[in-house]
Protein backbone atom coordinates (compact mmCIF):
# COMPACT_ATOMS: atom_id res chain seq x y z
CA UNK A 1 1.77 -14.91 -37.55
CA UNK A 2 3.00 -18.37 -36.40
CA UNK A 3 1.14 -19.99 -33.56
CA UNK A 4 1.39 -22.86 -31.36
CA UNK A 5 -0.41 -26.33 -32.52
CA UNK A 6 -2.49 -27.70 -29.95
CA UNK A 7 -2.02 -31.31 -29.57
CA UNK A 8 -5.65 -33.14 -29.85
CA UNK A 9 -7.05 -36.93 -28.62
CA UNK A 10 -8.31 -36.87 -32.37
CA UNK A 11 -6.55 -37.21 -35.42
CA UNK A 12 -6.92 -33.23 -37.51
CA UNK A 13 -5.73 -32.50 -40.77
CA UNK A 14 -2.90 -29.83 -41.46
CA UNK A 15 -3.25 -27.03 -43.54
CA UNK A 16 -1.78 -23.50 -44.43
CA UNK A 17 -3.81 -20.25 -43.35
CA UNK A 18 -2.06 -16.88 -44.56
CA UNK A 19 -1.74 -15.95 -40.88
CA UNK A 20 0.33 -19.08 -40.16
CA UNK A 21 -0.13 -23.11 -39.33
CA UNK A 22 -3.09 -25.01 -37.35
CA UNK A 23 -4.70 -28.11 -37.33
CA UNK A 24 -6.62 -28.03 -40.31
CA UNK A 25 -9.69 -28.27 -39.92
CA UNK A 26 -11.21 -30.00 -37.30
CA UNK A 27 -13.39 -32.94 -39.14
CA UNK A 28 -11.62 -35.66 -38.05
CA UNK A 29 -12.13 -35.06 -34.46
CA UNK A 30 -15.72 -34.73 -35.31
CA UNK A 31 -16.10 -37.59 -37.04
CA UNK A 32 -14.58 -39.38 -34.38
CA UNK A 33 -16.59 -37.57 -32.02
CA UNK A 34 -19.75 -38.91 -33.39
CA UNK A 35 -18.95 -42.29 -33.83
CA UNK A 36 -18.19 -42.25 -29.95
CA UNK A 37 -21.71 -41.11 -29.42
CA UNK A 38 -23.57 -43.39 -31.75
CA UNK A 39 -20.90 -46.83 -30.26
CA UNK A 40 -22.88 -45.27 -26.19
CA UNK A 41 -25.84 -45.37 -27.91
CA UNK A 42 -25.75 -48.86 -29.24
CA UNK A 43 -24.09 -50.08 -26.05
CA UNK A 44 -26.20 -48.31 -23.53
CA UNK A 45 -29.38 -50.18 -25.49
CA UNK A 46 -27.86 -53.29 -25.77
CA UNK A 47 -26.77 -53.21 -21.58
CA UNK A 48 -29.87 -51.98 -20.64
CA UNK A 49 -31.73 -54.60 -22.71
CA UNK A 50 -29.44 -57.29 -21.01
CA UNK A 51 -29.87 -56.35 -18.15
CA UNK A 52 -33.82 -56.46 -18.08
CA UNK A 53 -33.18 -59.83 -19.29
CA UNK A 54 -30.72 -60.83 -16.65
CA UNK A 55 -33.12 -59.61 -13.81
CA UNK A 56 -35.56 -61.95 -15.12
CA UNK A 57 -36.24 -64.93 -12.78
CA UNK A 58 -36.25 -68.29 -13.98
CA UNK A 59 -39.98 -68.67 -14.25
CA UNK A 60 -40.64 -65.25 -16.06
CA UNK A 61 -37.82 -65.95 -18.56
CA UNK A 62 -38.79 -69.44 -19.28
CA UNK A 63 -42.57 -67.87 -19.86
CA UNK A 64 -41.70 -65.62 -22.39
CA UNK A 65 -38.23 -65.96 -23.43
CA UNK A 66 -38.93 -65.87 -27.24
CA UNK A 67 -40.77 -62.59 -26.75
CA UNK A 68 -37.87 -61.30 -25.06
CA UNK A 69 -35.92 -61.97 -27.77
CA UNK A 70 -38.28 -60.24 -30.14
CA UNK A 71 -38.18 -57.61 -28.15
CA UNK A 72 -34.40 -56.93 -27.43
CA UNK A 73 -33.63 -56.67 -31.31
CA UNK A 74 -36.76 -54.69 -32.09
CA UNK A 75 -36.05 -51.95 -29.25
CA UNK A 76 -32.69 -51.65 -30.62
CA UNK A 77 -33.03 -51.34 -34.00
CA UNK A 78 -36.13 -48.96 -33.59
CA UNK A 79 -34.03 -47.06 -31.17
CA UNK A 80 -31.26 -46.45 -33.67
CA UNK A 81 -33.49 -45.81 -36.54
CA UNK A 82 -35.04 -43.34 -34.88
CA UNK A 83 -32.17 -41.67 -33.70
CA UNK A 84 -30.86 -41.65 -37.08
CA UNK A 85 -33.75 -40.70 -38.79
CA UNK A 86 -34.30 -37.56 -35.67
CA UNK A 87 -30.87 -36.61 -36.89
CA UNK A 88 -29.84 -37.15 -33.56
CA UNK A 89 -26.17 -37.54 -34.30
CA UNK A 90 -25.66 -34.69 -36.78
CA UNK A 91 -22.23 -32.65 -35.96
CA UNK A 92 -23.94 -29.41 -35.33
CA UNK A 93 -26.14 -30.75 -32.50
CA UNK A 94 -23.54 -32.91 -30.42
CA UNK A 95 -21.69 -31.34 -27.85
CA UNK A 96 -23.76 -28.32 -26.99
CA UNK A 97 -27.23 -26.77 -26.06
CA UNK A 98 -30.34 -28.31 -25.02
CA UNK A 99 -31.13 -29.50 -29.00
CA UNK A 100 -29.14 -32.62 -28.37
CA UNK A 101 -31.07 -34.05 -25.81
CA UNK A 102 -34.44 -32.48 -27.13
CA UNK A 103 -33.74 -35.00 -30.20
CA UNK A 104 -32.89 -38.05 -27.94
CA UNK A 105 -36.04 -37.24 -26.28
CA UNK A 106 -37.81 -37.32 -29.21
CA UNK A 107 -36.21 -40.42 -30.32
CA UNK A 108 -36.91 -42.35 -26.99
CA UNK A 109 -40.64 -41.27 -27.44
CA UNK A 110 -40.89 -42.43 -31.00
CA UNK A 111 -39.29 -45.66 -29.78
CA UNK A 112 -41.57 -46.32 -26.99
CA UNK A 113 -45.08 -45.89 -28.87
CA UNK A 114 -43.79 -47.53 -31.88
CA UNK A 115 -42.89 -50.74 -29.20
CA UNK A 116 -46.56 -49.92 -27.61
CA UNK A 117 -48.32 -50.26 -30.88
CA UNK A 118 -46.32 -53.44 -31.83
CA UNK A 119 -47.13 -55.17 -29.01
CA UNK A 120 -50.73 -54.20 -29.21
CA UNK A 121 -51.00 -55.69 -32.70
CA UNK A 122 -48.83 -59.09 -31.64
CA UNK A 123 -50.80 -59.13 -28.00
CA UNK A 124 -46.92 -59.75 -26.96
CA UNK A 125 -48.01 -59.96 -22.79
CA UNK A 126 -44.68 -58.30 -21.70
CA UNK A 127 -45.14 -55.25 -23.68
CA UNK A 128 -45.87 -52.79 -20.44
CA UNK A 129 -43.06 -53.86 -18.55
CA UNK A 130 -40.65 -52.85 -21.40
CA UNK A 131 -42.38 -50.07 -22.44
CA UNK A 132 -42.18 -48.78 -19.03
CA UNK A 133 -39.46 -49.93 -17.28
CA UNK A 134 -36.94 -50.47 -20.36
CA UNK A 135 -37.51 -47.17 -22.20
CA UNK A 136 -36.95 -45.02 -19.05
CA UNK A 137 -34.07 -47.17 -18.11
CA UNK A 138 -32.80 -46.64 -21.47
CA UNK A 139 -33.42 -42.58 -21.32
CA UNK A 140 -31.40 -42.57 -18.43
CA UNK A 141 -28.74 -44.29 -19.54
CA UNK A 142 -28.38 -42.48 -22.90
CA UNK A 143 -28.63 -39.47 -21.55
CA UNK A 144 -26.04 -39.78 -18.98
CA UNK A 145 -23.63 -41.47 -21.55
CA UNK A 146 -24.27 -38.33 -23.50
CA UNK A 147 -23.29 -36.15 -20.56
CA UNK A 148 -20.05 -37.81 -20.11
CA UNK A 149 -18.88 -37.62 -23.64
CA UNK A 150 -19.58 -33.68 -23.50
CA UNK A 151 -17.88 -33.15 -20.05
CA UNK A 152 -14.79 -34.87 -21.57
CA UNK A 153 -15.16 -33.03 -25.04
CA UNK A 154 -15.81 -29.43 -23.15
CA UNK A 155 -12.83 -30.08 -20.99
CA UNK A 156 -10.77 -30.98 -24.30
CA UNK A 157 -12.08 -27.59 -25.42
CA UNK A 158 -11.18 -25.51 -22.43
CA UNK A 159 -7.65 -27.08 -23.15
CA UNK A 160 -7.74 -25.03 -26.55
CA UNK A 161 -8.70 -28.74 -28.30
CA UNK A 162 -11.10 -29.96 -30.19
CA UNK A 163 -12.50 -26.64 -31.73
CA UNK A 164 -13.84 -25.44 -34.72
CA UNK A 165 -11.96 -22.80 -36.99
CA UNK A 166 -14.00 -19.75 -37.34
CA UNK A 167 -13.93 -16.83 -40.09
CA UNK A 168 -15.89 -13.42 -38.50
CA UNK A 169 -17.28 -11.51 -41.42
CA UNK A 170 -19.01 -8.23 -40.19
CA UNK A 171 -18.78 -4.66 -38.62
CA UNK A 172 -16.10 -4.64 -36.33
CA UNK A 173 -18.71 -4.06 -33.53
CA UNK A 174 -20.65 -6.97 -34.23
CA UNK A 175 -17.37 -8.97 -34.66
CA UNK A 176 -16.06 -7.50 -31.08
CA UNK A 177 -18.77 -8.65 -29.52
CA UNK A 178 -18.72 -12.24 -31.17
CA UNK A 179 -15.28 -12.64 -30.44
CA UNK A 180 -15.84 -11.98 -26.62
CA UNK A 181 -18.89 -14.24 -26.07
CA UNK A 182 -16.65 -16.96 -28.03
CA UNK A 183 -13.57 -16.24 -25.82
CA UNK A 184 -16.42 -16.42 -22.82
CA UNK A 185 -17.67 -19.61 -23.67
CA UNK A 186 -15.25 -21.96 -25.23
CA UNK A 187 -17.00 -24.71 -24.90
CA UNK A 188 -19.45 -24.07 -27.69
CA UNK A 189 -16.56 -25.16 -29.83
CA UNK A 190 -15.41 -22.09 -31.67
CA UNK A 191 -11.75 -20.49 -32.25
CA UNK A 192 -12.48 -17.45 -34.17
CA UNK A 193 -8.72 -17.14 -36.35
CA UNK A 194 -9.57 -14.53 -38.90
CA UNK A 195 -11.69 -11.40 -39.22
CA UNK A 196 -13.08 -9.52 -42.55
CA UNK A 197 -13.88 -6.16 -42.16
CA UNK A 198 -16.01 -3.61 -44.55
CA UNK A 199 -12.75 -2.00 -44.89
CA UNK A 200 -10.06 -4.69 -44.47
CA UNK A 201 -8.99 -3.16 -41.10
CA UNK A 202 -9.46 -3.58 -37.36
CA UNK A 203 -9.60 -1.33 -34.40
CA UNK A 204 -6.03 -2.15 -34.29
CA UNK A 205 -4.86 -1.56 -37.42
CA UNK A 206 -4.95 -5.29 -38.95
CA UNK A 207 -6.00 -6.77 -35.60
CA UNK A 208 -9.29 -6.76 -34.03
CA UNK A 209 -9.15 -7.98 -30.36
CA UNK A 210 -5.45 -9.89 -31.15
CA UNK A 211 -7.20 -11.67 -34.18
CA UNK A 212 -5.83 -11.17 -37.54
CA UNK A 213 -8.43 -8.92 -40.13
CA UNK A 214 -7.17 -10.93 -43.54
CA UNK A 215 -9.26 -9.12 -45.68
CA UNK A 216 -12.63 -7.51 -46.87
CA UNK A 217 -15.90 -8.41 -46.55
CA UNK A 218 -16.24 -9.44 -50.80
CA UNK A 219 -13.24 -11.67 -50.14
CA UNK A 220 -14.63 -13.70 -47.56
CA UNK A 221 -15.64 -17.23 -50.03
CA UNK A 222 -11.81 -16.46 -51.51
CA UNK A 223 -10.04 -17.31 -47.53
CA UNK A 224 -12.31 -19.53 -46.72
CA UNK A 225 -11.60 -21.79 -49.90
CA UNK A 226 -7.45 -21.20 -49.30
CA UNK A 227 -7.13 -21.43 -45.70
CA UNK A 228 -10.26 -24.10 -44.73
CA UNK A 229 -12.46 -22.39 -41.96
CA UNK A 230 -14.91 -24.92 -40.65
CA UNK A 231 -17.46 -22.06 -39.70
CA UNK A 232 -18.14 -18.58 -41.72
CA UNK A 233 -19.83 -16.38 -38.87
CA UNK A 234 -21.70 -13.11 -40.84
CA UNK A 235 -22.72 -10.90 -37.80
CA UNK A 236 -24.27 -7.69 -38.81
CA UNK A 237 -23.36 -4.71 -41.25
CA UNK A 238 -24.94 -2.87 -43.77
CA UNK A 239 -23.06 -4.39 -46.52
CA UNK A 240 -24.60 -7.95 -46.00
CA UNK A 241 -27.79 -7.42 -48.51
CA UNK A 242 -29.82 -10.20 -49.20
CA UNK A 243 -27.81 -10.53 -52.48
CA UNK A 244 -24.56 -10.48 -50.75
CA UNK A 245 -25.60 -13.19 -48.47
CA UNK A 246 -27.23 -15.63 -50.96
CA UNK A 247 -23.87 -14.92 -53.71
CA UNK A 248 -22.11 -16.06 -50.27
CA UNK A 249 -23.79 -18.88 -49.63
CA UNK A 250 -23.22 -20.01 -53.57
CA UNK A 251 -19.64 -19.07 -53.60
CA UNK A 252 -19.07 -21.45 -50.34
CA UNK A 253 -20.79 -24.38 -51.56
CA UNK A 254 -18.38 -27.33 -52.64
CA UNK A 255 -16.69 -26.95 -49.07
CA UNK A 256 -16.93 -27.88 -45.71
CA UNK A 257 -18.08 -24.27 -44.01
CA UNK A 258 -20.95 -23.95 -42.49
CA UNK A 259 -22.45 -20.35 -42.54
CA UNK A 260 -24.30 -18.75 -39.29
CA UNK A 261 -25.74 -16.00 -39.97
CA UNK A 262 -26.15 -13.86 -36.66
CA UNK A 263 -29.50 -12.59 -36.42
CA UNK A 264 -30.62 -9.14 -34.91
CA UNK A 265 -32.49 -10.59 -32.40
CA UNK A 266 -29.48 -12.18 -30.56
CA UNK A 267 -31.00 -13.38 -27.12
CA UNK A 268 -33.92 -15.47 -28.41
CA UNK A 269 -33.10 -18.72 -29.87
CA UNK A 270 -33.91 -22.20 -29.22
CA UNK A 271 -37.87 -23.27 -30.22
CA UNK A 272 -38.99 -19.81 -30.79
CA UNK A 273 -36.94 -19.14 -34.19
CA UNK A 274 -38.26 -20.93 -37.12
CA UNK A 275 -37.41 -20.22 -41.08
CA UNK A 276 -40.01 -20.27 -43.23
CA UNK A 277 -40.06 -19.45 -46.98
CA UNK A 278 -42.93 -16.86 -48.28
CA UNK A 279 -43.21 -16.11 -51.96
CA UNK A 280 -39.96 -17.45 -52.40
CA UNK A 281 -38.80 -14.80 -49.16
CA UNK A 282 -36.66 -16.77 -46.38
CA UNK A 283 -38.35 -15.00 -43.35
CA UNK A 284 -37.12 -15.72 -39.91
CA UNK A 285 -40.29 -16.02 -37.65
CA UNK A 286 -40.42 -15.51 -33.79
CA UNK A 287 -43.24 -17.61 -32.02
CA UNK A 288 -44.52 -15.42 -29.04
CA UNK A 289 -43.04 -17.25 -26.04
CA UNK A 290 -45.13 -19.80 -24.14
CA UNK A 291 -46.36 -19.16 -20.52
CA UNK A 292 -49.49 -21.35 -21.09
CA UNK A 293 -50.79 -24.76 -22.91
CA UNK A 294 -49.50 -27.98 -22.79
CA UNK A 295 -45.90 -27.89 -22.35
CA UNK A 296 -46.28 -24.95 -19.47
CA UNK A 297 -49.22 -27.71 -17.85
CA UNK A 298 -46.37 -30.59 -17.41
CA UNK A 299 -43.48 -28.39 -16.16
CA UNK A 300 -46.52 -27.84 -13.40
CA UNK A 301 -46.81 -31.73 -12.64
CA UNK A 302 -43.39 -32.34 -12.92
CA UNK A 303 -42.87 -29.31 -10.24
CA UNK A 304 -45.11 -30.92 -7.50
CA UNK A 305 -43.93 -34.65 -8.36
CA UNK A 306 -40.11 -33.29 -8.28
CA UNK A 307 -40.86 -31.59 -5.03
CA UNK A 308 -42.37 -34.18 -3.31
CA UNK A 309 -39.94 -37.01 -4.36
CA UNK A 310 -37.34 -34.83 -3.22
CA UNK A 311 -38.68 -33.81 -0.01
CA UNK A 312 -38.79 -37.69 0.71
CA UNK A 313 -35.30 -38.43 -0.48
CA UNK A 314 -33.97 -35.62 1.41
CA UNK A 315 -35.72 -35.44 4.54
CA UNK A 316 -33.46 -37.18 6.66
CA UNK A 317 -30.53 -34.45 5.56
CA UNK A 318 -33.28 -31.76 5.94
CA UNK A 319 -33.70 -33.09 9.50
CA UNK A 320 -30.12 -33.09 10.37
CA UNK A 321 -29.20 -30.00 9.09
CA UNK A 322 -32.23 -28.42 10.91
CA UNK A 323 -30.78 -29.98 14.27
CA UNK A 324 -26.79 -28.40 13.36
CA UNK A 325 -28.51 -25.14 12.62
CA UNK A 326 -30.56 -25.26 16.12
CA UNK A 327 -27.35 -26.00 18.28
CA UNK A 328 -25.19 -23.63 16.08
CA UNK A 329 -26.66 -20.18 17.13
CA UNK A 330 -29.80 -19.10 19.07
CA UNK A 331 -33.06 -18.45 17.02
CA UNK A 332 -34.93 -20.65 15.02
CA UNK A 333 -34.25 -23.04 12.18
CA UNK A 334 -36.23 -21.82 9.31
CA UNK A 335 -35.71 -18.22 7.83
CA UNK A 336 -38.93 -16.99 6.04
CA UNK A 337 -38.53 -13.93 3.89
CA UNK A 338 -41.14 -11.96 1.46
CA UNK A 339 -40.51 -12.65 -2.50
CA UNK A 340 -42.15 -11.56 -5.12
CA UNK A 341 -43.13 -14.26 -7.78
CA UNK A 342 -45.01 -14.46 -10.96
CA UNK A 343 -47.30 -11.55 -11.75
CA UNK A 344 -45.79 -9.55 -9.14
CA UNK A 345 -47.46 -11.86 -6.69
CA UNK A 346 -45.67 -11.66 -3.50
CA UNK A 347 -44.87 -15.05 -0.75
CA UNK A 348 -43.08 -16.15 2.24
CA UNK A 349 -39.95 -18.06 0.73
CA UNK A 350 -38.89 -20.72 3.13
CA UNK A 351 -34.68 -21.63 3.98
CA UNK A 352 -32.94 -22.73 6.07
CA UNK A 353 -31.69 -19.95 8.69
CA UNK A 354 -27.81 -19.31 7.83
CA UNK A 355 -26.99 -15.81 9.70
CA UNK A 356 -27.62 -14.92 13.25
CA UNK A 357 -30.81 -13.59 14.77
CA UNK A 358 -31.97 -10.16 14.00
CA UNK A 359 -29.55 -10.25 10.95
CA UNK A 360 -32.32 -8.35 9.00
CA UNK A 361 -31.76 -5.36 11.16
CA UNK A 362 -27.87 -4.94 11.17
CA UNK A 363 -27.61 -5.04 7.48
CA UNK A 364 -28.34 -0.96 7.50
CA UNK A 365 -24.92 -0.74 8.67
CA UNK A 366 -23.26 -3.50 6.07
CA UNK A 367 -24.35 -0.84 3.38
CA UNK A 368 -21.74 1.04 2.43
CA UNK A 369 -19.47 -2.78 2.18
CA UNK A 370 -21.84 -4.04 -0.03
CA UNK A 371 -20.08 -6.42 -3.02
CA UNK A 372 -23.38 -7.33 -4.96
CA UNK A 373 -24.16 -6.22 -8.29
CA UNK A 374 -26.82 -3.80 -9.36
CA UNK A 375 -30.21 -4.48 -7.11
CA UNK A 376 -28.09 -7.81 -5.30
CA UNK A 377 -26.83 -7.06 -1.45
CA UNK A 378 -24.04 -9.51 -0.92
CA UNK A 379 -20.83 -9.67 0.85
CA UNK A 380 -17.89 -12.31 0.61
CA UNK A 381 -17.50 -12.43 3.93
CA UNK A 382 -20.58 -11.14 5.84
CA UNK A 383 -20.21 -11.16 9.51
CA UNK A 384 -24.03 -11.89 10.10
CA UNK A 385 -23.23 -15.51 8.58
CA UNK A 386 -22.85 -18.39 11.14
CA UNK A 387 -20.11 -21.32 10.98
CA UNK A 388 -22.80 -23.78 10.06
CA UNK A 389 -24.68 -20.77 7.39
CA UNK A 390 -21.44 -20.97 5.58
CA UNK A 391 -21.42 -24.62 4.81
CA UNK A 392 -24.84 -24.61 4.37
CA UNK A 393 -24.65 -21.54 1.71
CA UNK A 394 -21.44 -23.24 -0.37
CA UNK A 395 -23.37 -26.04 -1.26
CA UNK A 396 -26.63 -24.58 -1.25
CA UNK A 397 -28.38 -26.49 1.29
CA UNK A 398 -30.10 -23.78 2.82
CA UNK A 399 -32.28 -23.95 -0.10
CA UNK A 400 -33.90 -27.44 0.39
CA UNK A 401 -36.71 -26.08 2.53
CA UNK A 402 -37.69 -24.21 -0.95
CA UNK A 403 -39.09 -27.16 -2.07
CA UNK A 404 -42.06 -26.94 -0.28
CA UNK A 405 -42.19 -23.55 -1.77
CA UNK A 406 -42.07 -25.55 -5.41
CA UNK A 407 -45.11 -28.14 -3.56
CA UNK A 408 -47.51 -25.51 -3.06
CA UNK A 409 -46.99 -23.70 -6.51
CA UNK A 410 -45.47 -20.18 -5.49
CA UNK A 411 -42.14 -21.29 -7.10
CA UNK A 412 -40.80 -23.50 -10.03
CA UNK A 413 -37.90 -26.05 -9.66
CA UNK A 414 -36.96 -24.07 -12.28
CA UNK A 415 -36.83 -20.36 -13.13
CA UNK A 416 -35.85 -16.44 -12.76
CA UNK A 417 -33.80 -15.63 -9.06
CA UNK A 418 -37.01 -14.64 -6.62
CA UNK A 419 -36.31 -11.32 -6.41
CA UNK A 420 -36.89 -8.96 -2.73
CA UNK A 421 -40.04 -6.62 -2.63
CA UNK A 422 -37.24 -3.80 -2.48
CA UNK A 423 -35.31 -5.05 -5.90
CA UNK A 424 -38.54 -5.99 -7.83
CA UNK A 425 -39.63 -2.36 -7.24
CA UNK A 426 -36.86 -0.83 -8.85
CA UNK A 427 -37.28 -2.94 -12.09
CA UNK A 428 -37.59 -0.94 -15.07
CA UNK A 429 -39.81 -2.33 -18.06
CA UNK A 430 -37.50 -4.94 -19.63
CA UNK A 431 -36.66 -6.45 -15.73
CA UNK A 432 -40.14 -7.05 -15.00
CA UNK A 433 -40.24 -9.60 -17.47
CA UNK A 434 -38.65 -11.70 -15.29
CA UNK A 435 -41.84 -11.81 -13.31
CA UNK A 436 -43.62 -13.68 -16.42
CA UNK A 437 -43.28 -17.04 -14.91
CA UNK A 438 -42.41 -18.62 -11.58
CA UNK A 439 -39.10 -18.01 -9.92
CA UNK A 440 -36.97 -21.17 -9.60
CA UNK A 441 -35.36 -23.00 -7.09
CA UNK A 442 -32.51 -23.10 -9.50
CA UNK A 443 -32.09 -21.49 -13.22
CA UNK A 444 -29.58 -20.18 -15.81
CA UNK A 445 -27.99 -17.94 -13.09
CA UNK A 446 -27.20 -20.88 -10.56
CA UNK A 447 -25.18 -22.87 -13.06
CA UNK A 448 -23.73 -20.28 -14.53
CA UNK A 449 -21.80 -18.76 -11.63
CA UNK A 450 -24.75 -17.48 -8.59
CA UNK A 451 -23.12 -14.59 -6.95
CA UNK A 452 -20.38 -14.07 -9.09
CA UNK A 453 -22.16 -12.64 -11.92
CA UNK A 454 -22.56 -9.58 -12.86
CA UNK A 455 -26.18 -7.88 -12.53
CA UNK A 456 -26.09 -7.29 -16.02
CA UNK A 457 -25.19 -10.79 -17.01
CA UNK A 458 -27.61 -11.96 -14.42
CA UNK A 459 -30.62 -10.17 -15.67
CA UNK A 460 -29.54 -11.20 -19.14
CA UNK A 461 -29.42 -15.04 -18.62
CA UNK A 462 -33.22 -14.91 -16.46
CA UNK A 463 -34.70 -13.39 -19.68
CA UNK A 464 -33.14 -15.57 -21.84
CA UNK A 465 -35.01 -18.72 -19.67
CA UNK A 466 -38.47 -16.31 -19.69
CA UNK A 467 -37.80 -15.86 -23.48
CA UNK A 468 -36.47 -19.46 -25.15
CA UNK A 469 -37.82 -21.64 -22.00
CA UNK A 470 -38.94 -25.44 -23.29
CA UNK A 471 -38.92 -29.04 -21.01
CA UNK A 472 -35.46 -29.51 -22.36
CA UNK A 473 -34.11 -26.28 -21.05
CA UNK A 474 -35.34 -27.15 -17.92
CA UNK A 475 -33.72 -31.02 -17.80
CA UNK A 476 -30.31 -29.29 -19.38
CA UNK A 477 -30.30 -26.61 -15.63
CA UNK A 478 -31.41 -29.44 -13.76
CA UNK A 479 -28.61 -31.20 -14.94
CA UNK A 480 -26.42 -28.79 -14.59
CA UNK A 481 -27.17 -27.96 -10.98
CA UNK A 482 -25.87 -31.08 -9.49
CA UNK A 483 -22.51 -29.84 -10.71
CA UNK A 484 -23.02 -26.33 -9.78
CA UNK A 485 -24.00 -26.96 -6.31
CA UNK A 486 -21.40 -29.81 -5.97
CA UNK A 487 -18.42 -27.68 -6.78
CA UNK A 488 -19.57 -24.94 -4.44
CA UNK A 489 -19.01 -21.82 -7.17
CA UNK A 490 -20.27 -18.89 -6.57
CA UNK A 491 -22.16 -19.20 -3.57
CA UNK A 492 -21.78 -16.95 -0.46
């Protein structure tokens, strides 16, 4: 089969598959792709650094302009060094997940106590300020030079650019459902191109869901060799043995595939997964989640801090929305309604008031025009909803008041939807997980589309946050939020 090339901002390689012509394969872009990423890093440090410098009055500099110096070429190469040596830049990391910045992080930390520690042992007087004021400054920086580069590279890959080649070795089950979440998602990067199959056929004859089966499951090293797959993706069947997968992994070495084995467990991820070897026995090991200790201790802090810095910023908005909602429609200008939070615990969640009085008691006869999912009431266009509610809903300003919610602990900036009294009763087993931790003001389910998911898919991304939840989770929804709430999707 012949397809269409897909013109790229990065140089690609050609190369022959049996099914046809692509760009073959993708390493160039990646390359390139990385050394965009490490030229932001060593900018961002060396403008940040500069501009410390510049901000310097004449007496200051003058004081200590040696140190300064010092200092400037010290935090940069310690920065880079430590990004390099956190693997920070490695292929598989950039462009995707909360691992990138988790690394950065990491680096940024190791950079700041190694500068601490320096300046301790040279009694160098300006060590605080730059420890304080220039590592933070550079974190932000960094971080939001990252987040540019992986807008523009995720809207390269929505364009059908910029992906990685993929060979789907597995049941075709397994392989079904890989190929949809990749179709789903296409900014992860992958373009699955071939399928192997325990029998060397698809559900449509040699197709499985319009993607060419090229063979078996024992030729899988042979394609990959001829054709140049970047990615070998085994997802599960009974013929991949432990011998089967280790004579794999031999018979692809030499190349440029990476293998990803799909585990069973296919919803937790992230911290939680860790390989260790045992009598020679690669086991894959799943930490209990965390609801407690350290980490769990500063999402708490950073809660009330977050809450309270925002209430501040914000409270001149929160003041004039709460006068537009007073002269829009009689009744009052907060709406307080009963949630249920962690442990089953129930509270009075706080908003903004969006739909006219005594809207509680008409929605008995909205029933039957109910568009929500599963437990969810919601309609597109509900007729309780005033002119202001509307505008307040798309760009979820009727939420701020939640904050004080976050300042006296009965919700998280970030967690699981607060579900109604009526919904959390009808949770079976594996739903009342949710109700591990605190519900958020926003959470995998606001970026990811609010009222236009599915319950299913809903339900699905809240237990993934209960299940794989770490700080950098948390600053990768945060993130995303501005975005979310900016565009206006999915809210009604």
């Amino acid at each position: 089969m012949q397809q269409r090339e897909l013109a790229s901002p990065f140089p690609a390689a050609r190369g022959r598959l049996g099914n046809g012509t692509y760009n073959r394969p993708a390493s160039d872009w990646e390359q390139q792709y990385r050394r965009t990423v490490v030229v932001g890093d060593t900018l961002a440090t060396a403008l940040v650094v500069a501009a410390i410098g510049a901000s310097l009055g004449d007496r200051e500099a003058t004081h200590w302009h040696e140190q300064w110096g010092t200092l400037a070429v010290a935090t940069e190469l310690l920065l880079l060094g430590a990004l390099a040596v956190g693997r920070s830049w490695a292929p598989a990391v950039l462009g995707q997940g909360a691992e990138e910045f988790r690394r950065l992080g990491r680096s940024l930390f190791t950079t700041a106590v190694l500068l601490a520690l320096g300046g301790i042992a040279l009694t160098s007087r300006p060590i605080k300020l730059w420890v304080f004021v220039a590592i933070p400054a550079l974190a932000l920086v960094t971080m939001t030079t990252r987040y540019v580069l992986r807008l523009r590279l995720h809207r390269q890959r929505q364009e059908g650019r910029c992906l990685r080649p993929v060979l789907a070795a597995g049941s075709p089950a397994t392989v079904h459902d890989l190929i949809t979440r990749v179709r789903k998602y296409p900014h992860l990067g992958w373009r699955i191109d071939a399928v192997c199959t325990p029998d060397g056929l698809g559900t449509d004859g040699d197709r499985l869901d319009g993607v060419p089966v090229v063979g078996r499951l024992t030729d899988v090293a042979g394609h990959v060799h001829r054709d140049g797959y970047r990615v070998v993706a085994v997802t599960p069947d009974p013929h991949w043995t432990p011998e089967h997968l280790r004579r794999l992994a031999w018979n692809l070495e030499g190349g440029d595939a990476e293998m990803v084995v799909a585990p069973v467990l296919m919803e937790v991820a992230g911290p939680r997964l860790h390989v260790d070897a045992v009598l020679g026995i690669p086991l894959l090991r799943v930490s209990m989640p965390t609801f407690s200790g350290g980490p769990r201790a500063v999402k708490e802090v950073v809660d009330r801090l977050g809450a309270a810095f925002l209430l501040l910023l914000f409270a001149p908005v929160m003041a004039f929305v709460g006068l537009l909602v007073a002269l829009d429609s009689r009744g009052g200008v907060f709406y307080r309604q009963r949630r249920i939070g962690k442990d089953g615990r129930p509270f009075m969640m706080v908003k903004f008031r969006t739909m006219v009085a005594g809207a509680d008691r008409a929605r008995a006869g909205l029933e039957d025009l109910n568009e929500g999912a599963g437990l969810l009431f919601k309609l597109r266009r509900d007729p309780r909803v005033t002119r202001v509610g509307a505008r307040l809903r798309r760009y979820s300003l009727d939420e701020l008041p939640q904050l004080f919610n976050v300042l006296t602990g009965s919700m998280s900036l970030v967690g699981p939807r607060p579900p109604l009294p009526e919904e959390s009763a009808a949770y079976g087993p594996d739903i009342r997980r949710r109700l591990l931790v605190k519900p958020g003001l926003t959470g995998l389910w606001q970026v990811s589309g609010r009222s236009d998911l599915p319950w299913e898919e809903a339900v699905r991304l809240d237990l993934r946050y209960v299940e794989d939840w770490s700080l950098a989770l948390d600053t990768v929804i945060l993130w995303k939020t501005l975005r979310a709430v900016l565009q206006g999707q999915g809210a009604y």
